[in-house]
Protein backbone atom coordinates (compact mmCIF):
# COMPACT_ATOMS: atom_id res chain seq x y z
CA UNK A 1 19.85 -54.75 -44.96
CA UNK A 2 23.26 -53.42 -44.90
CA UNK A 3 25.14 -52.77 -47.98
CA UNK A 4 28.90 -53.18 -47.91
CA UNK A 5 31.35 -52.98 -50.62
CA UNK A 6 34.80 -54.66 -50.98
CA UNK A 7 37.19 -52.71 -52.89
CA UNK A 8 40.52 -55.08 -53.25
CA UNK A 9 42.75 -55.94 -56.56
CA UNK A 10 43.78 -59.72 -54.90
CA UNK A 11 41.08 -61.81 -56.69
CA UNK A 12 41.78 -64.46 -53.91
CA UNK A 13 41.70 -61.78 -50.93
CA UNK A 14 38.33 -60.80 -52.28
CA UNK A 15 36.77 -63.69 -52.54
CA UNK A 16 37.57 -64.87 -48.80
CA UNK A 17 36.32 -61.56 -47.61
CA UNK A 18 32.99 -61.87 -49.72
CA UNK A 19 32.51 -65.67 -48.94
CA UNK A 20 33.16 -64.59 -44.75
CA UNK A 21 31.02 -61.78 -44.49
CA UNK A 22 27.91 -63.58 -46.54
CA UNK A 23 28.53 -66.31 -44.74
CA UNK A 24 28.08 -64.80 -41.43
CA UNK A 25 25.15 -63.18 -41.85
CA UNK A 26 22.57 -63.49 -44.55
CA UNK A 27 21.13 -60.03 -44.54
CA UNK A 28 24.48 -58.77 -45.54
CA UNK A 29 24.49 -57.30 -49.45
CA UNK A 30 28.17 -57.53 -50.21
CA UNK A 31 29.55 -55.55 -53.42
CA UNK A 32 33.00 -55.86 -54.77
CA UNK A 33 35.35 -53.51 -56.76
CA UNK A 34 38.63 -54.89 -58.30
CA UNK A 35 40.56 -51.78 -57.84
CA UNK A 36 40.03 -47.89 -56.15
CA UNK A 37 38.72 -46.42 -59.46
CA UNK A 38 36.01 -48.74 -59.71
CA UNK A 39 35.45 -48.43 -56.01
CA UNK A 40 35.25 -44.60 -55.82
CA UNK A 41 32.39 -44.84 -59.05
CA UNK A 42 30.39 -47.35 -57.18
CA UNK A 43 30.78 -45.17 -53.86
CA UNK A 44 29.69 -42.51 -55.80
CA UNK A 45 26.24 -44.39 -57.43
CA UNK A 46 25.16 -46.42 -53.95
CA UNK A 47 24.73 -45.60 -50.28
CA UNK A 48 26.87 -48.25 -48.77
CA UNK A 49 26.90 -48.79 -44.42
CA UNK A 50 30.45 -49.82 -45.14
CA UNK A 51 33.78 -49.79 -47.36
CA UNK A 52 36.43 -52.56 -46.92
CA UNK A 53 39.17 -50.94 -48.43
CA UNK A 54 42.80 -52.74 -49.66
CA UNK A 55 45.46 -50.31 -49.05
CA UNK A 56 48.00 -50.75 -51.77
CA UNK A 57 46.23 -51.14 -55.47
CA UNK A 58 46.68 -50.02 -59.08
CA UNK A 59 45.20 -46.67 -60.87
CA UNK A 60 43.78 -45.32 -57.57
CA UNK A 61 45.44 -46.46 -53.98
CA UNK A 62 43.24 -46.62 -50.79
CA UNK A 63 44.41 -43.48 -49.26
CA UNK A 64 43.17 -41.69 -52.18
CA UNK A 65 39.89 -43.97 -52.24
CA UNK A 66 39.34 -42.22 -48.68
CA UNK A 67 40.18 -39.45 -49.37
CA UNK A 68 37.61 -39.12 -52.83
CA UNK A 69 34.85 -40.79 -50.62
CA UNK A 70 35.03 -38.58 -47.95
CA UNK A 71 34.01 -35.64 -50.36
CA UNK A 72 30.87 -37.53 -52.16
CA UNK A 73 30.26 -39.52 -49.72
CA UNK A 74 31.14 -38.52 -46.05
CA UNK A 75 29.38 -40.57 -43.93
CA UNK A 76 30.47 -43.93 -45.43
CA UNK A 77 32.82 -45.42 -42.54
CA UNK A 78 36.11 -47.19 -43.89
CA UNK A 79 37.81 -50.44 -42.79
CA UNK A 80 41.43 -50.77 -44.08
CA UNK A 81 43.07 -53.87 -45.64
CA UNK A 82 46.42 -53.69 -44.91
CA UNK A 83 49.77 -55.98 -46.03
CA UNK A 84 52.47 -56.55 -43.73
CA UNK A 85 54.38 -53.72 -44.95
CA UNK A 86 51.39 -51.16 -44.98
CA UNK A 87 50.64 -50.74 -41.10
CA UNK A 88 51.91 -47.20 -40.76
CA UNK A 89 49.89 -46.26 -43.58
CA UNK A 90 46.95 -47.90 -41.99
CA UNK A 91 47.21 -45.65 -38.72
CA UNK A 92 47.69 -42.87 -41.21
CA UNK A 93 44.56 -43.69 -43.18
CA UNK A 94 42.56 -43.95 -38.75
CA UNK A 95 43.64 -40.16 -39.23
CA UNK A 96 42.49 -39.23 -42.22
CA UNK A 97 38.68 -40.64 -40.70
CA UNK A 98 38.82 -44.39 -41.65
CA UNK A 99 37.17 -46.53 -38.46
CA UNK A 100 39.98 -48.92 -38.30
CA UNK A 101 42.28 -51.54 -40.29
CA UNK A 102 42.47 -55.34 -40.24
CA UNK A 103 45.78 -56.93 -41.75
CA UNK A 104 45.91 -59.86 -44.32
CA UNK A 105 45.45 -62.65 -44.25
CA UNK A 106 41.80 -61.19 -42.81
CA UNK A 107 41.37 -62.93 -39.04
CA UNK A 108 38.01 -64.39 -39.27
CA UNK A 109 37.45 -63.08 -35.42
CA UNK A 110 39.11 -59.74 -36.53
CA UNK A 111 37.24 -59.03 -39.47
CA UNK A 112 33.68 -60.13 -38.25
CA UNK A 113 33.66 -57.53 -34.72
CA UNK A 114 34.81 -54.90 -36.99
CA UNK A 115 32.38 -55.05 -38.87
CA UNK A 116 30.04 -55.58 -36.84
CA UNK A 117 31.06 -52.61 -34.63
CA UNK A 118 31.78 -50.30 -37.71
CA UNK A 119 28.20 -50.30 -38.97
CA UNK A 120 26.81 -50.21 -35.31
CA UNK A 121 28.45 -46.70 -35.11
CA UNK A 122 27.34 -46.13 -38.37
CA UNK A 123 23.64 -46.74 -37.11
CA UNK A 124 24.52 -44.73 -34.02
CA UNK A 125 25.49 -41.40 -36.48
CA UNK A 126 22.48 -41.75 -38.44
CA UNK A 127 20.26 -42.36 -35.49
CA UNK A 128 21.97 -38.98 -33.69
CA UNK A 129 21.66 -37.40 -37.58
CA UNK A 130 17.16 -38.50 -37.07
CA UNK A 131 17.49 -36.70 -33.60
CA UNK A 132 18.78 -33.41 -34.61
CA UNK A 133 16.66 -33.38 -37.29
CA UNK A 134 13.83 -33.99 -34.45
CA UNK A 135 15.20 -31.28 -32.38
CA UNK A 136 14.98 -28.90 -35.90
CA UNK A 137 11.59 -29.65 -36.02
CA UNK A 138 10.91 -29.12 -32.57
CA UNK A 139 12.55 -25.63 -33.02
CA UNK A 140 10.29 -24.88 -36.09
CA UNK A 141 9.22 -21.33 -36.65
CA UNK A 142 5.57 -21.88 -38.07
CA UNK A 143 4.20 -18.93 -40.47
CA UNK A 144 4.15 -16.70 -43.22
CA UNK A 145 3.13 -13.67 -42.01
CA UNK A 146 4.94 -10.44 -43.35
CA UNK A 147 6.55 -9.86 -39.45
CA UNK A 148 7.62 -13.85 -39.34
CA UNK A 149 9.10 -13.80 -43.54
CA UNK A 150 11.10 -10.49 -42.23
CA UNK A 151 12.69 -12.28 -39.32
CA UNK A 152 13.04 -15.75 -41.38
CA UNK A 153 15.24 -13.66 -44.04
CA UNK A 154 17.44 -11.57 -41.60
CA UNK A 155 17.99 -15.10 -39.84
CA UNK A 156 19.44 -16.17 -43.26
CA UNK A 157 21.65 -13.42 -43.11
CA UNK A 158 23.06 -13.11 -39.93
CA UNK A 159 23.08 -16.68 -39.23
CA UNK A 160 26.73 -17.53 -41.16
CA UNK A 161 28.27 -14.16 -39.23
CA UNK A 162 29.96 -14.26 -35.60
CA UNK A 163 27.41 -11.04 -35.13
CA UNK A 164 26.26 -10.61 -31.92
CA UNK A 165 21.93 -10.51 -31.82
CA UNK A 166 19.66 -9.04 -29.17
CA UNK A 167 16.11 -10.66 -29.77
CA UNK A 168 13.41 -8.68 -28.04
CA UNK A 169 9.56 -9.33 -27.91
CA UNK A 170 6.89 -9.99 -24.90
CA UNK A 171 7.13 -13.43 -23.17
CA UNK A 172 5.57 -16.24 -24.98
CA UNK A 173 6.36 -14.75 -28.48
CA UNK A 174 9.36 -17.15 -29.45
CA UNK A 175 12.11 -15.50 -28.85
CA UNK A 176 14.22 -19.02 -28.10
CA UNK A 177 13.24 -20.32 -30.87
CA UNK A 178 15.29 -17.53 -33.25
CA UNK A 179 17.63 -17.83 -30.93
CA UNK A 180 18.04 -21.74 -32.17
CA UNK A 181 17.08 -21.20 -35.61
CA UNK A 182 20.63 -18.58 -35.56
CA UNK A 183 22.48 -21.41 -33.95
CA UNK A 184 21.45 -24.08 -36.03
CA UNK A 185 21.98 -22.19 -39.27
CA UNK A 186 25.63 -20.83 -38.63
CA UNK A 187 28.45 -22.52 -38.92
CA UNK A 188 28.72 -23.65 -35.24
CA UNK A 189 25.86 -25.96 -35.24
CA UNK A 190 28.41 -29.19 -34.64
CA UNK A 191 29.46 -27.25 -31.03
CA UNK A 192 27.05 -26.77 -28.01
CA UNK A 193 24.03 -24.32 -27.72
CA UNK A 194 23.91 -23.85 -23.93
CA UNK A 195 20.63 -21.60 -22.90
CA UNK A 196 21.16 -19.65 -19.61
CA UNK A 197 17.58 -18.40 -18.17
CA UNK A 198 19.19 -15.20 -16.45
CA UNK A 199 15.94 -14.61 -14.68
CA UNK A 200 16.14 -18.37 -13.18
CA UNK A 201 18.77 -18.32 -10.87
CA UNK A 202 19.60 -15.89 -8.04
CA UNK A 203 22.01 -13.15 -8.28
CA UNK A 204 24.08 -14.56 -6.06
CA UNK A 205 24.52 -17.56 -8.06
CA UNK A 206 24.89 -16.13 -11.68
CA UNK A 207 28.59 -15.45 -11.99
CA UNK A 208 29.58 -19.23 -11.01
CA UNK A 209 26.84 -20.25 -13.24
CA UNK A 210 28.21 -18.03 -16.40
CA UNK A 211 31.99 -18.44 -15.53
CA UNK A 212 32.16 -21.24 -13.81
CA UNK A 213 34.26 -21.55 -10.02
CA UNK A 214 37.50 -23.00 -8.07
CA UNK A 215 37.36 -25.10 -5.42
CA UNK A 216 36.66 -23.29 -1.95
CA UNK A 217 35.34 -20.01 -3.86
CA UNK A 218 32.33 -20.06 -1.87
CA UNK A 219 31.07 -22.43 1.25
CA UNK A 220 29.08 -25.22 -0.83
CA UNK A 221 32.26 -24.66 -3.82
CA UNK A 222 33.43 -28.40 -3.01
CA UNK A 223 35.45 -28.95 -6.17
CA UNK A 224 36.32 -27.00 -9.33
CA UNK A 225 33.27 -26.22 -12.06
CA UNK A 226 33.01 -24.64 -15.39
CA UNK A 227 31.09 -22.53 -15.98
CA UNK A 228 28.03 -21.81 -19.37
CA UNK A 229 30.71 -19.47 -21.09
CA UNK A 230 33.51 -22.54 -20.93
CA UNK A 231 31.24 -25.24 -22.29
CA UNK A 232 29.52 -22.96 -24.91
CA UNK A 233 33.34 -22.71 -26.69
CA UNK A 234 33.56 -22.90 -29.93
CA UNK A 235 29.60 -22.59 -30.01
CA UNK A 236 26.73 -20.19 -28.85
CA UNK A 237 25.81 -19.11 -26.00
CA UNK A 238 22.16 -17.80 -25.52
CA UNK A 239 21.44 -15.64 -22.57
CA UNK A 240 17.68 -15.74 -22.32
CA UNK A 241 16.24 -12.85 -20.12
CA UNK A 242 19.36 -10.82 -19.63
CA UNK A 243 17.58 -7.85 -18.78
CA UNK A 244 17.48 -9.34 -15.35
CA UNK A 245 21.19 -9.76 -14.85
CA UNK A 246 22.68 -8.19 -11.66
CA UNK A 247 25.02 -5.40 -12.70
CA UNK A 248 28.39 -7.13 -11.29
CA UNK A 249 27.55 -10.17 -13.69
CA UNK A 250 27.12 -7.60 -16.68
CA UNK A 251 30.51 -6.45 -15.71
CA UNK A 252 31.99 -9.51 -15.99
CA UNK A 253 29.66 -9.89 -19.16
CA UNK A 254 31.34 -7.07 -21.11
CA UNK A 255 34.51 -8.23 -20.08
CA UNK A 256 34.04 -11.40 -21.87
CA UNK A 257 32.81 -10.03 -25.24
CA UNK A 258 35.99 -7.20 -25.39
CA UNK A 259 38.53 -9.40 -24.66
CA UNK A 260 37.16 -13.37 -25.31
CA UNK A 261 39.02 -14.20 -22.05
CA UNK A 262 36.98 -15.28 -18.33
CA UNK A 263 37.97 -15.99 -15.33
CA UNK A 264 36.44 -18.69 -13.11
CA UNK A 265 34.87 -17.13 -9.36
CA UNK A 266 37.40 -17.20 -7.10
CA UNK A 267 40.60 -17.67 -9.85
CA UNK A 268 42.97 -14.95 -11.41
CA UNK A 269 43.58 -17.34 -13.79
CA UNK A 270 42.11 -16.32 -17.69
CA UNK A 271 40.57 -18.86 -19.86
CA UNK A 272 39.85 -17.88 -22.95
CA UNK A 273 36.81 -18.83 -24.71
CA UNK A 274 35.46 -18.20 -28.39
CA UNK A 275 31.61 -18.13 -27.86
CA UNK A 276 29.08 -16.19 -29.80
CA UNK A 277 26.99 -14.63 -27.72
CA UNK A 278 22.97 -14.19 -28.36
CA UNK A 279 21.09 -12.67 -25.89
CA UNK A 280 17.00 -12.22 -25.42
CA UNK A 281 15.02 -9.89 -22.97
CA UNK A 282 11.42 -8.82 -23.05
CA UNK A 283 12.43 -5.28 -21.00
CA UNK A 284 12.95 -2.36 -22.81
CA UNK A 285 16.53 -2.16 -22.26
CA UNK A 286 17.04 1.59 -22.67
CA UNK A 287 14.71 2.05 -20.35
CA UNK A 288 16.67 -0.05 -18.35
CA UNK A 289 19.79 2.21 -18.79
CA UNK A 290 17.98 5.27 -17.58
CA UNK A 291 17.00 3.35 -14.74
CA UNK A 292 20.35 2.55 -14.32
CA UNK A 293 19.77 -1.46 -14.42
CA UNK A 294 21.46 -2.33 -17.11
CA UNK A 295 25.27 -0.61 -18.55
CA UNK A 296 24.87 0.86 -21.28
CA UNK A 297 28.06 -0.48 -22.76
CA UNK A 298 26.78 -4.05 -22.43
CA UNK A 299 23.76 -2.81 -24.64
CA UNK A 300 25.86 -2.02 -27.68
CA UNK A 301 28.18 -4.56 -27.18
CA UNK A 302 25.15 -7.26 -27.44
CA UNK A 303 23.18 -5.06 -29.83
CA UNK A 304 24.89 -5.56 -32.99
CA UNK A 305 21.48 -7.10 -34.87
CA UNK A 306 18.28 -6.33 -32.83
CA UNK A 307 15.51 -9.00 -33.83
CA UNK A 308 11.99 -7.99 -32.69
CA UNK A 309 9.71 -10.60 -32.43
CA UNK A 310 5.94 -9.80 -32.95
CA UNK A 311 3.22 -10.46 -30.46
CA UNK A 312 0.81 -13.14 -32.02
CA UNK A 313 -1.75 -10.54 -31.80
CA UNK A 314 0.17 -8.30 -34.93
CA UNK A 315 0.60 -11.85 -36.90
CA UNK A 316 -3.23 -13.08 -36.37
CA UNK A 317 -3.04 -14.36 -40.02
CA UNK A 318 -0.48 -17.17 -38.77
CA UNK A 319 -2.68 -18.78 -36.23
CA UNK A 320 -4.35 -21.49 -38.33
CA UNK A 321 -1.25 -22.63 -39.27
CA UNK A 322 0.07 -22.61 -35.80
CA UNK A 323 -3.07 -24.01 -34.59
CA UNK A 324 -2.38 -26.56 -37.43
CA UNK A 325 1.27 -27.32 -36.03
CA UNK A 326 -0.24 -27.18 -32.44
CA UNK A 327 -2.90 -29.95 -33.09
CA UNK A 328 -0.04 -32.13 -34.93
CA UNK A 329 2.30 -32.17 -32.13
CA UNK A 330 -0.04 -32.07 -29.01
CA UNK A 331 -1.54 -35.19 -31.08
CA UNK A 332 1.72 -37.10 -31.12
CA UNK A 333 2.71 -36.27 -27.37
CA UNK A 334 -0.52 -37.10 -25.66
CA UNK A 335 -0.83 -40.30 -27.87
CA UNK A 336 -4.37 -39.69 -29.07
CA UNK A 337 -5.99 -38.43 -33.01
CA UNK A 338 -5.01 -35.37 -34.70
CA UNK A 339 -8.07 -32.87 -34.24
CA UNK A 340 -9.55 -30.82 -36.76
CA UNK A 341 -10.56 -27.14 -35.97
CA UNK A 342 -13.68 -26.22 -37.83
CA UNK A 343 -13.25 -23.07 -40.03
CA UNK A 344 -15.92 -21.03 -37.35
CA UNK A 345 -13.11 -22.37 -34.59
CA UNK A 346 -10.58 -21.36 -36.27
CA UNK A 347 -11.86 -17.83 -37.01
CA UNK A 348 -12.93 -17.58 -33.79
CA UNK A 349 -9.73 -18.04 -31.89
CA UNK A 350 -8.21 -15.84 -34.94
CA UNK A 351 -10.33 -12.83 -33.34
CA UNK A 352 -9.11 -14.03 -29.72
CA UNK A 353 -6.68 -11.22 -27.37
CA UNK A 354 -3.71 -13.45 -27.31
CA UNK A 355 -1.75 -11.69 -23.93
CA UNK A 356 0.26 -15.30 -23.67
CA UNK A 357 1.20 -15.16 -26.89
CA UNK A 358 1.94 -18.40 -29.12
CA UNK A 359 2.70 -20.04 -25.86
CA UNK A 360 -0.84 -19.20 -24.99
CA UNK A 361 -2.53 -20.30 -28.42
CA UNK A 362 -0.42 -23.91 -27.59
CA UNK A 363 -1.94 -24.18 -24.30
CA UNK A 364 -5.51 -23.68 -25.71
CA UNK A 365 -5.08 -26.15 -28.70
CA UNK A 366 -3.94 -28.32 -26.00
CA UNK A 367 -7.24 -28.33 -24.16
CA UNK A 368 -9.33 -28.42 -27.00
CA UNK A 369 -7.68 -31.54 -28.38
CA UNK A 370 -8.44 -33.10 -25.07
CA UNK A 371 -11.52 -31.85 -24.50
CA UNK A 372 -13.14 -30.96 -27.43
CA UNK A 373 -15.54 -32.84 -29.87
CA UNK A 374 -13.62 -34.76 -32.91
CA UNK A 375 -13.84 -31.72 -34.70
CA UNK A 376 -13.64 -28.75 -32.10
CA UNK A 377 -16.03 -26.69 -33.16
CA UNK A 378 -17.08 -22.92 -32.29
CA UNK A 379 -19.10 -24.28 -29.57
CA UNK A 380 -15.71 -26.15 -28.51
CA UNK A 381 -14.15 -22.83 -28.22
CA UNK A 382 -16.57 -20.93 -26.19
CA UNK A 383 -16.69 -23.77 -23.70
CA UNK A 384 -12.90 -24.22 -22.95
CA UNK A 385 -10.88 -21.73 -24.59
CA UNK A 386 -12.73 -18.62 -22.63
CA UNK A 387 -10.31 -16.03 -20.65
């Protein structure tokens, strides 16, 4: 049931606005406040979907009703009252975050669509708020292992910093997901995360991917494009498998992180783009440099913070809980009951060589939960998790 509060010192004005907005629709729990003081306490006791605000009032004006609400209470969307004489305070007050402003005497058309579209969009933030809280959870990094606390802590760390991090580990360990957990806990969390899988796309091709192209750069160039750097700005920008990067896109790599400019292929133009960059290989990288694969200068440029993320087979005392967080999710995707893994199950698959790493162990608790007994049991194990 939404909750919406009137907050306006014209007895009369308040009593229309009440008397339209019950009157269209039932489910609607209207509150009133005779002036901004009392509106700003009640704001600051209930969670209301929406404030109908006069503009000029006594002891507290609307501006400054905004304005307090927006630090308890910043979510709460705002519809101005305004007088005749108040309308350029009214576009000031759109600004300063209110949704919009209806002018007295209150249009019965006018009033009811916005309202009705202000606490549509409020539904629409709070259902986008449930979805990043799904994609969190999606991201989760499950265990308490000694290796998994260590990188949980240093994430706390360098997550508020502009630091640049190198996560390393074998494929299948997790690297992505530090690489989101950094993202999600630093300060640019409202801007893009773009992922680039440097090992995906041909050498050819990575430059126009990373820094984007003009029109006629290339034969199939048919208009202009940016490129991952220019839509990462003012967020991160996680290069997942660098170590395969061809050495002319590393060039153009460095360039980016000493000067924070790029240039699209085929331009002379600059852009300039403020992206922190995270990058992720499972190569040894200085191995790489005596190979001469990878530039050396690159390597301290992205090495700032080196993560290394264990193999599952040096954190074996996380596995029932992954197996846990495995069962839970592969449950909700495939539609069918949570499994249960017998304690001999369990133990077993603790004792397993885990090559694929966690993205292995998923795999498996995949296939038992679908082929299994209702509680996969050792016998379970033998049968379908076998190398």
């Amino acid at each position: 049931m939404p909750k919406i509060l009137v907050i306006e010192d014209e007895v009369a004005i308040r009593r229309v606005l009440i008397k339209i907005l019950t009157e269209e629709n039932k489910e609607y729990e209207v509150d009133e406040a005779e002036d901004g003081l009392a509106g700003i306490e009640m704001i600051r006791k209930e969670d209301y979907d929406l404030v109908l605000c006069d503009i000029k009032m006594p002891k507290m004006d609307g501006v400054e009703v905004l304005e307090a609400s927006a630090k308890v209470k910043p979510d709460a969307p705002f519809v101005m009252i305004s007088g005749h004489g108040d309308l350029d305070t009214a576009v000031h007050t759109m600004k300063l975050g209110a949704y919009d402003y209806i002018s007295k005497p209150p249009d019965l058309n006018r009033l009811l669509n916005t309202v009705r579209n202000a606490l549509d969009k409020k539904e629409l933030v709070s259902e986008n708020k449930r979805l990043k809280k799904k994609v969190s959870k999606h991201f989760e990094m499950i265990g308490e292992s000694e290796a998994i606390s260590r990188i949980k802590e240093m994430i706390e760390k360098v997550a508020p910093t502009d630091a640049r991090v190198l996560i390393t580990g074998a494929n299948g360990t997790g690297k992505e997901l530090v690489a989101h957990w950094l993202h999600e806990k630093s300060d640019r969390s409202k801007a893009p995360m773009v992922e680039v899988n440097c090992a995906a796309i041909p050498s050819e091709l990575i430059e126009s991917e990373l820094f984007g192209h003009v029109k006629g750069a290339f034969t199939s160039a048919v208009k202009d494009r940016a490129g991952k750097f220019e839509t990462a700005n003012k967020g991160t920008i996680f290069l997942d498998e660098i170590g395969d990067m061809s050495l002319s896109a590393q060039a153009k790599v460095l360039r980016a992180l000493q000067e924070n400019r790029i240039s699209r292929v085929g331009s002379d133009k600059d852009i300039k783009v403020d992206v922190r960059v995270i990058a992720a290989t499972n190569k040894d990288l200085k191995a790489e440099i005596e190979k001469g694969k990878f530039r050396e200068d690159l390597y301290h440029r992205l090495a700032v913070i080196i993560i290394n993320v264990p193999a599952l087979n040096d954190r074996r005392e996380d596995i029932p809980l992954l197996i846990e967080h495995f069962a839970e999710k592969v449950a909700g995707e495939q539609g069918v009951q949570q499994k249960r893994f017998s304690k001999v199950a369990i133990k077993l698959l603790q004792e397993y060589d885990w090559t694929g790493n966690i993205r292995e162990l998923r795999n498996v608790v995949e296939r038992l939960t679908i082929l299994g007994g209702d509680e996969v049991s050792e016998g379970d194990v033998e049968l379908f998790a076998s190398k």
